[in-house]
N, C-alpha and C. Protein backbone atom coordinates (compact mmCIF):
# COMPACT_ATOMS: atom_id res chain seq x y z
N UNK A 1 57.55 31.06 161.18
CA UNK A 1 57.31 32.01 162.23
C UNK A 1 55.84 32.42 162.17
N UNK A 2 55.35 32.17 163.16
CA UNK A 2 54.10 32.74 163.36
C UNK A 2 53.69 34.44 164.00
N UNK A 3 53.04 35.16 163.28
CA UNK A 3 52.49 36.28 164.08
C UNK A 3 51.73 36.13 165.66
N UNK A 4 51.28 34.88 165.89
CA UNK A 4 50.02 35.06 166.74
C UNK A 4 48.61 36.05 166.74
N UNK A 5 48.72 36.37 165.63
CA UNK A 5 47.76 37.30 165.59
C UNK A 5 46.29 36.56 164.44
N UNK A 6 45.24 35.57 165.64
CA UNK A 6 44.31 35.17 165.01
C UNK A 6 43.79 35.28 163.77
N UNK A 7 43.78 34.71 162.53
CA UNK A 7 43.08 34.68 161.11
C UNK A 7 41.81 34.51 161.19
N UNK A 8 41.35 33.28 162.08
CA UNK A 8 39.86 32.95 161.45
C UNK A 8 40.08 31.79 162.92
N UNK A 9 38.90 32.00 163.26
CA UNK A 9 38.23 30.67 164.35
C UNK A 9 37.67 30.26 163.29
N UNK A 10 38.27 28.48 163.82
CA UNK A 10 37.87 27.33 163.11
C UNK A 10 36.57 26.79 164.41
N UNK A 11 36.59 25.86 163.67
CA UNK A 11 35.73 24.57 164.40
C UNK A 11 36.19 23.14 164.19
N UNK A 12 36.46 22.59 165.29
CA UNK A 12 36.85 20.64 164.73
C UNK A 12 35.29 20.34 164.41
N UNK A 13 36.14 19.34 163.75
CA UNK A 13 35.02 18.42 162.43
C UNK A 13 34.88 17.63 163.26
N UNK A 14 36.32 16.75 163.04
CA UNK A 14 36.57 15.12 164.25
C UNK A 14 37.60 14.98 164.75
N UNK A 15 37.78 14.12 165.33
CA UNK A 15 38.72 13.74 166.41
C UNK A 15 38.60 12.22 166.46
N UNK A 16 39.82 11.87 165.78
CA UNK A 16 40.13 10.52 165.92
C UNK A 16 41.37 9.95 166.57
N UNK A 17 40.87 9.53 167.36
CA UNK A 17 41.93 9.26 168.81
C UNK A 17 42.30 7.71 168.01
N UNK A 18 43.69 7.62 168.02
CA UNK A 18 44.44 6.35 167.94
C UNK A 18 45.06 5.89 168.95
N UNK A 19 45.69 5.20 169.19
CA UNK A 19 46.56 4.57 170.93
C UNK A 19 47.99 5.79 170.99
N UNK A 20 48.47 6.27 169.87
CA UNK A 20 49.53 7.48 170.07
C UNK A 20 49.82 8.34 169.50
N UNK A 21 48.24 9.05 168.72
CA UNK A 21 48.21 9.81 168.41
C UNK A 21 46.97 10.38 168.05
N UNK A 22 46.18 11.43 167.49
CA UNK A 22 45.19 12.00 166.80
C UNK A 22 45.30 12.53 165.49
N UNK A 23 43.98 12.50 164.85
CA UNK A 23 44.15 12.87 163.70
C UNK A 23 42.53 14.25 163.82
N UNK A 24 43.35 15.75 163.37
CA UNK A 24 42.19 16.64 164.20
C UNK A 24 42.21 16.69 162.51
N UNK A 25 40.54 16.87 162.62
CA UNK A 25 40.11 17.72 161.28
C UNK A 25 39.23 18.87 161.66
N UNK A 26 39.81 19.82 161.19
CA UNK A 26 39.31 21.59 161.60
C UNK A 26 38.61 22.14 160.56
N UNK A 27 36.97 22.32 160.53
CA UNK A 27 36.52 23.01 159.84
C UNK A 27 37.57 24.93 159.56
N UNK A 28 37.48 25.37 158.26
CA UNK A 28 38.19 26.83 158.24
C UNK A 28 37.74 27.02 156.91
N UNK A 29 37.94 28.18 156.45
CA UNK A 29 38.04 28.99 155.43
C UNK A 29 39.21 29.58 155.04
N UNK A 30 39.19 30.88 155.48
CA UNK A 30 40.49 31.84 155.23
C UNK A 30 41.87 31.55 155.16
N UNK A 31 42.06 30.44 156.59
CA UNK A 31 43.16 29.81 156.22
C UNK A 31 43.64 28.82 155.04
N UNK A 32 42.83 28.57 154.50
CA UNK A 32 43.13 27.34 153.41
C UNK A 32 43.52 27.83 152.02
N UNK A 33 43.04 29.13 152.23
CA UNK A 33 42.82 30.13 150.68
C UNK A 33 44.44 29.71 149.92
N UNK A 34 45.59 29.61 150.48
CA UNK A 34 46.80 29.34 150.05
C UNK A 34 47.57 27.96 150.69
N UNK A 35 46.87 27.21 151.39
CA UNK A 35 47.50 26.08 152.01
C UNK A 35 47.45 25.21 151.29
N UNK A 36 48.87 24.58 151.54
CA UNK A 36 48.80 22.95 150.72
C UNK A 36 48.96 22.07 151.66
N UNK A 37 49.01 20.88 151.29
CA UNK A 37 49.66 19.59 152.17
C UNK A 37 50.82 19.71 152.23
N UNK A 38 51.52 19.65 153.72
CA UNK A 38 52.76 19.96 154.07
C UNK A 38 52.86 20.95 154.78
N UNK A 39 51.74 22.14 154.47
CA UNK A 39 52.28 23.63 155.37
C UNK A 39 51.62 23.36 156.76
N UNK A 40 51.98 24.70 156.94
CA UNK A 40 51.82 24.78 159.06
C UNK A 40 50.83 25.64 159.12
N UNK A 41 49.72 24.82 159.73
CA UNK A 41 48.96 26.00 160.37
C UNK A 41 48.50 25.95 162.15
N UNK A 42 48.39 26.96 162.72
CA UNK A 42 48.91 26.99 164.26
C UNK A 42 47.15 26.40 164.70
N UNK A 43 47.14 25.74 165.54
CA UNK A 43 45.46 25.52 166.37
C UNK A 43 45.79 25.87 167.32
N UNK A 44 45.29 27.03 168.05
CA UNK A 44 45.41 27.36 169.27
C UNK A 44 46.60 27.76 169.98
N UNK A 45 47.32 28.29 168.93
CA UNK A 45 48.63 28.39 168.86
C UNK A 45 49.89 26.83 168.66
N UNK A 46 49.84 25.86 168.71
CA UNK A 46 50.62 24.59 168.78
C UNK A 46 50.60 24.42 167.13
N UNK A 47 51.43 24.68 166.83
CA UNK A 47 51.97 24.39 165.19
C UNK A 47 51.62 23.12 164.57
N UNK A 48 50.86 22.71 163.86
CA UNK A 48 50.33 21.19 163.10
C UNK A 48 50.58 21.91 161.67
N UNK A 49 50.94 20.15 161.18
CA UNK A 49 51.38 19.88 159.75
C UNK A 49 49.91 19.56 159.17
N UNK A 50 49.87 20.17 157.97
CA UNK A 50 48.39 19.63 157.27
C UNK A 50 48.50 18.84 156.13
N UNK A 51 47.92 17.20 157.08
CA UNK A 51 48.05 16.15 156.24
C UNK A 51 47.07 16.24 155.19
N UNK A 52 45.42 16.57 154.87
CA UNK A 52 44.89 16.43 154.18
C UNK A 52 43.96 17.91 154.04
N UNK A 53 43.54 18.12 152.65
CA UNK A 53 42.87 19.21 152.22
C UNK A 53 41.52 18.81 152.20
N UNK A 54 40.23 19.70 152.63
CA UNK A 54 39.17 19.14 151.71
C UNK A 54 38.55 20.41 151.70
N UNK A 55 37.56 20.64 150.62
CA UNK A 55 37.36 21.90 150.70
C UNK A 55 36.65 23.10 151.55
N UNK A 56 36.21 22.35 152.99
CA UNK A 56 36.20 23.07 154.01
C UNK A 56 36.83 22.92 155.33
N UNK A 57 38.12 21.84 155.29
CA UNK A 57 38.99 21.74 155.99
C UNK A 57 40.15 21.64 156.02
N UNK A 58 40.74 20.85 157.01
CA UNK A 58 42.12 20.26 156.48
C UNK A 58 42.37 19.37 157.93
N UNK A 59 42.85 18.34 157.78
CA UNK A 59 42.90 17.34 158.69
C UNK A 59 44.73 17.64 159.49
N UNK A 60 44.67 17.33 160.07
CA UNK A 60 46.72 17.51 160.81
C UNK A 60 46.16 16.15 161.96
N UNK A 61 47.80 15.19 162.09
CA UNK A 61 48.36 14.64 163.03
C UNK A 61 48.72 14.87 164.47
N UNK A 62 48.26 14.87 165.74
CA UNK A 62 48.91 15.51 166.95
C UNK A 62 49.30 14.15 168.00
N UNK A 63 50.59 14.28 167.71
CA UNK A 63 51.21 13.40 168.53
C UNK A 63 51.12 13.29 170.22
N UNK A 64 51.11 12.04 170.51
CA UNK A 64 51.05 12.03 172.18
C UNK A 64 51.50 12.71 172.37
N UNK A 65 53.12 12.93 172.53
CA UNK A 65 53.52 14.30 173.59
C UNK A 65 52.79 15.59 173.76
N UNK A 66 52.75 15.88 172.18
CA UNK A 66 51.91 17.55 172.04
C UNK A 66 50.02 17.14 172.99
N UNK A 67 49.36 16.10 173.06
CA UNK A 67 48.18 15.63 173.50
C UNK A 67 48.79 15.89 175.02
N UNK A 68 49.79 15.14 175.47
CA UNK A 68 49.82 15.30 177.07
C UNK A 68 50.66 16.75 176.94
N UNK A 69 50.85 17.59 176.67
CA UNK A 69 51.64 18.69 177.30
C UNK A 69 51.03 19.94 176.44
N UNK A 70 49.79 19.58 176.05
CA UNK A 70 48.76 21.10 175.59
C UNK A 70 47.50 20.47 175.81
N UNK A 71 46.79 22.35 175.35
CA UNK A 71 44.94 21.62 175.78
C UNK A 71 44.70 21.21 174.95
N UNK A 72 45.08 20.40 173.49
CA UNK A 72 44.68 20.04 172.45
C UNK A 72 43.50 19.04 172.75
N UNK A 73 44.44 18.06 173.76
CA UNK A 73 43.47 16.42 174.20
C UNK A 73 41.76 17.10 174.35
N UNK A 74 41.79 18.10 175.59
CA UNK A 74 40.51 18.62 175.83
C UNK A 74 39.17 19.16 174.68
N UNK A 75 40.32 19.29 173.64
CA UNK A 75 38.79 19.63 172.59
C UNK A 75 38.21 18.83 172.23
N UNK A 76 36.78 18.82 171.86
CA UNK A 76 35.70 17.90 171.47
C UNK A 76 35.27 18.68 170.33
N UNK A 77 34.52 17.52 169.29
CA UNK A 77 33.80 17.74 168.02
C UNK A 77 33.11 19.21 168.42
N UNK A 78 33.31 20.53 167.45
CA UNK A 78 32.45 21.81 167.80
C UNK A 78 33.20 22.92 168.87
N UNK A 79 34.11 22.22 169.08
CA UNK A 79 34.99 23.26 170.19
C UNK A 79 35.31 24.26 169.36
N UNK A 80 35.29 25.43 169.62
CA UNK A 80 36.00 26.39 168.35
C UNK A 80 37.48 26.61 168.55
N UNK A 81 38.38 27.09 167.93
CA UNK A 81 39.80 27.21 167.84
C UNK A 81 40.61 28.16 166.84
N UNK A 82 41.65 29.00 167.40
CA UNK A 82 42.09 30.27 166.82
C UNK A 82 43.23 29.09 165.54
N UNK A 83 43.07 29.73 164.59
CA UNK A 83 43.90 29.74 163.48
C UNK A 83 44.64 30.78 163.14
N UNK A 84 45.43 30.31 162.67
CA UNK A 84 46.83 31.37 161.94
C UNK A 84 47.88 30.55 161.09
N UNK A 85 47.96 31.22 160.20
CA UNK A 85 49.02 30.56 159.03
C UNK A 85 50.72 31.23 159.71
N UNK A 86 51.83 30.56 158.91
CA UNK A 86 52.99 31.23 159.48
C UNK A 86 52.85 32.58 158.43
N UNK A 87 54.09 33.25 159.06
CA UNK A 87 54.63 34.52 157.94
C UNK A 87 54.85 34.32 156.24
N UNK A 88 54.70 34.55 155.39
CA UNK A 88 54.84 35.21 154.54
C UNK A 88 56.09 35.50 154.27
N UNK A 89 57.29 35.87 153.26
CA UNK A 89 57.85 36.30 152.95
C UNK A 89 57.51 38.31 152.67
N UNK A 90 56.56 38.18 152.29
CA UNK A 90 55.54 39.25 151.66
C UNK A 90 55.09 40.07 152.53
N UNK A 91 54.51 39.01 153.62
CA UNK A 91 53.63 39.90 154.42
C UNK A 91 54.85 41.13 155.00
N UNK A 92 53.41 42.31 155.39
CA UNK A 92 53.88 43.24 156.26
C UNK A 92 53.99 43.12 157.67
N UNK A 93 55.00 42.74 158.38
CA UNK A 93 54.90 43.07 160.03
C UNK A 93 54.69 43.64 160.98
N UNK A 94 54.64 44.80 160.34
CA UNK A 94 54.85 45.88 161.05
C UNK A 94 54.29 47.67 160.04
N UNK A 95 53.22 48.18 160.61
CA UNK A 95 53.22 49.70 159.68
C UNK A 95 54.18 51.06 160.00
N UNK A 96 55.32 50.93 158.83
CA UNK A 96 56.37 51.87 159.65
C UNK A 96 56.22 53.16 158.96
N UNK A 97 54.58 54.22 158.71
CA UNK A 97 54.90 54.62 158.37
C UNK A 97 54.80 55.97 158.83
């Protein structure tokens, strides 16, 4: 579950277009502080799996469908883009006090 509530604007690194699919690599910080390979982090809200770590990014897969039915296709190298990790067990949702 995601908050929607922006962490950190990234920046794409690259964009490597294959015949049915992409492979985005997103410059970030903040988000990575606890990410591994495997977790979810949102670009622009559209949920991607993060195939690879490096220490100022992390690369994710975006399949044709998600390319034709979001603005993902439209970004170019330097486009900036909202990040957000999912929930937390931990985190607070809400200040009830």
């Amino acid at each position: 579950m995601f908050t929607g509530i922006v962490e950190e604007v990234g920046t794409i690194k690259s964009i490597n277009r294959g015949q049915h699919s992409a492979v985005l690599t997103v410059r970030a910080k903040t988000v990575l502080e606890e990410t591994r390979i495997g977790d979810s982090i949102a670009v622009n809200g559209i949920c991607l799996t993060v195939r690879q770590l490096f220490p100022d990014s992390f690369a994710a897969d975006v399949m044709h469908e998600t390319l034709n039915r979001s603005a993902l296709a439209q970004l170019t190298v330097g486009s900036a883009v909202n990040l957000n990790v999912p929930c937390r067990p931990t985190d607070v949702l809400a200040d009830t006090s």
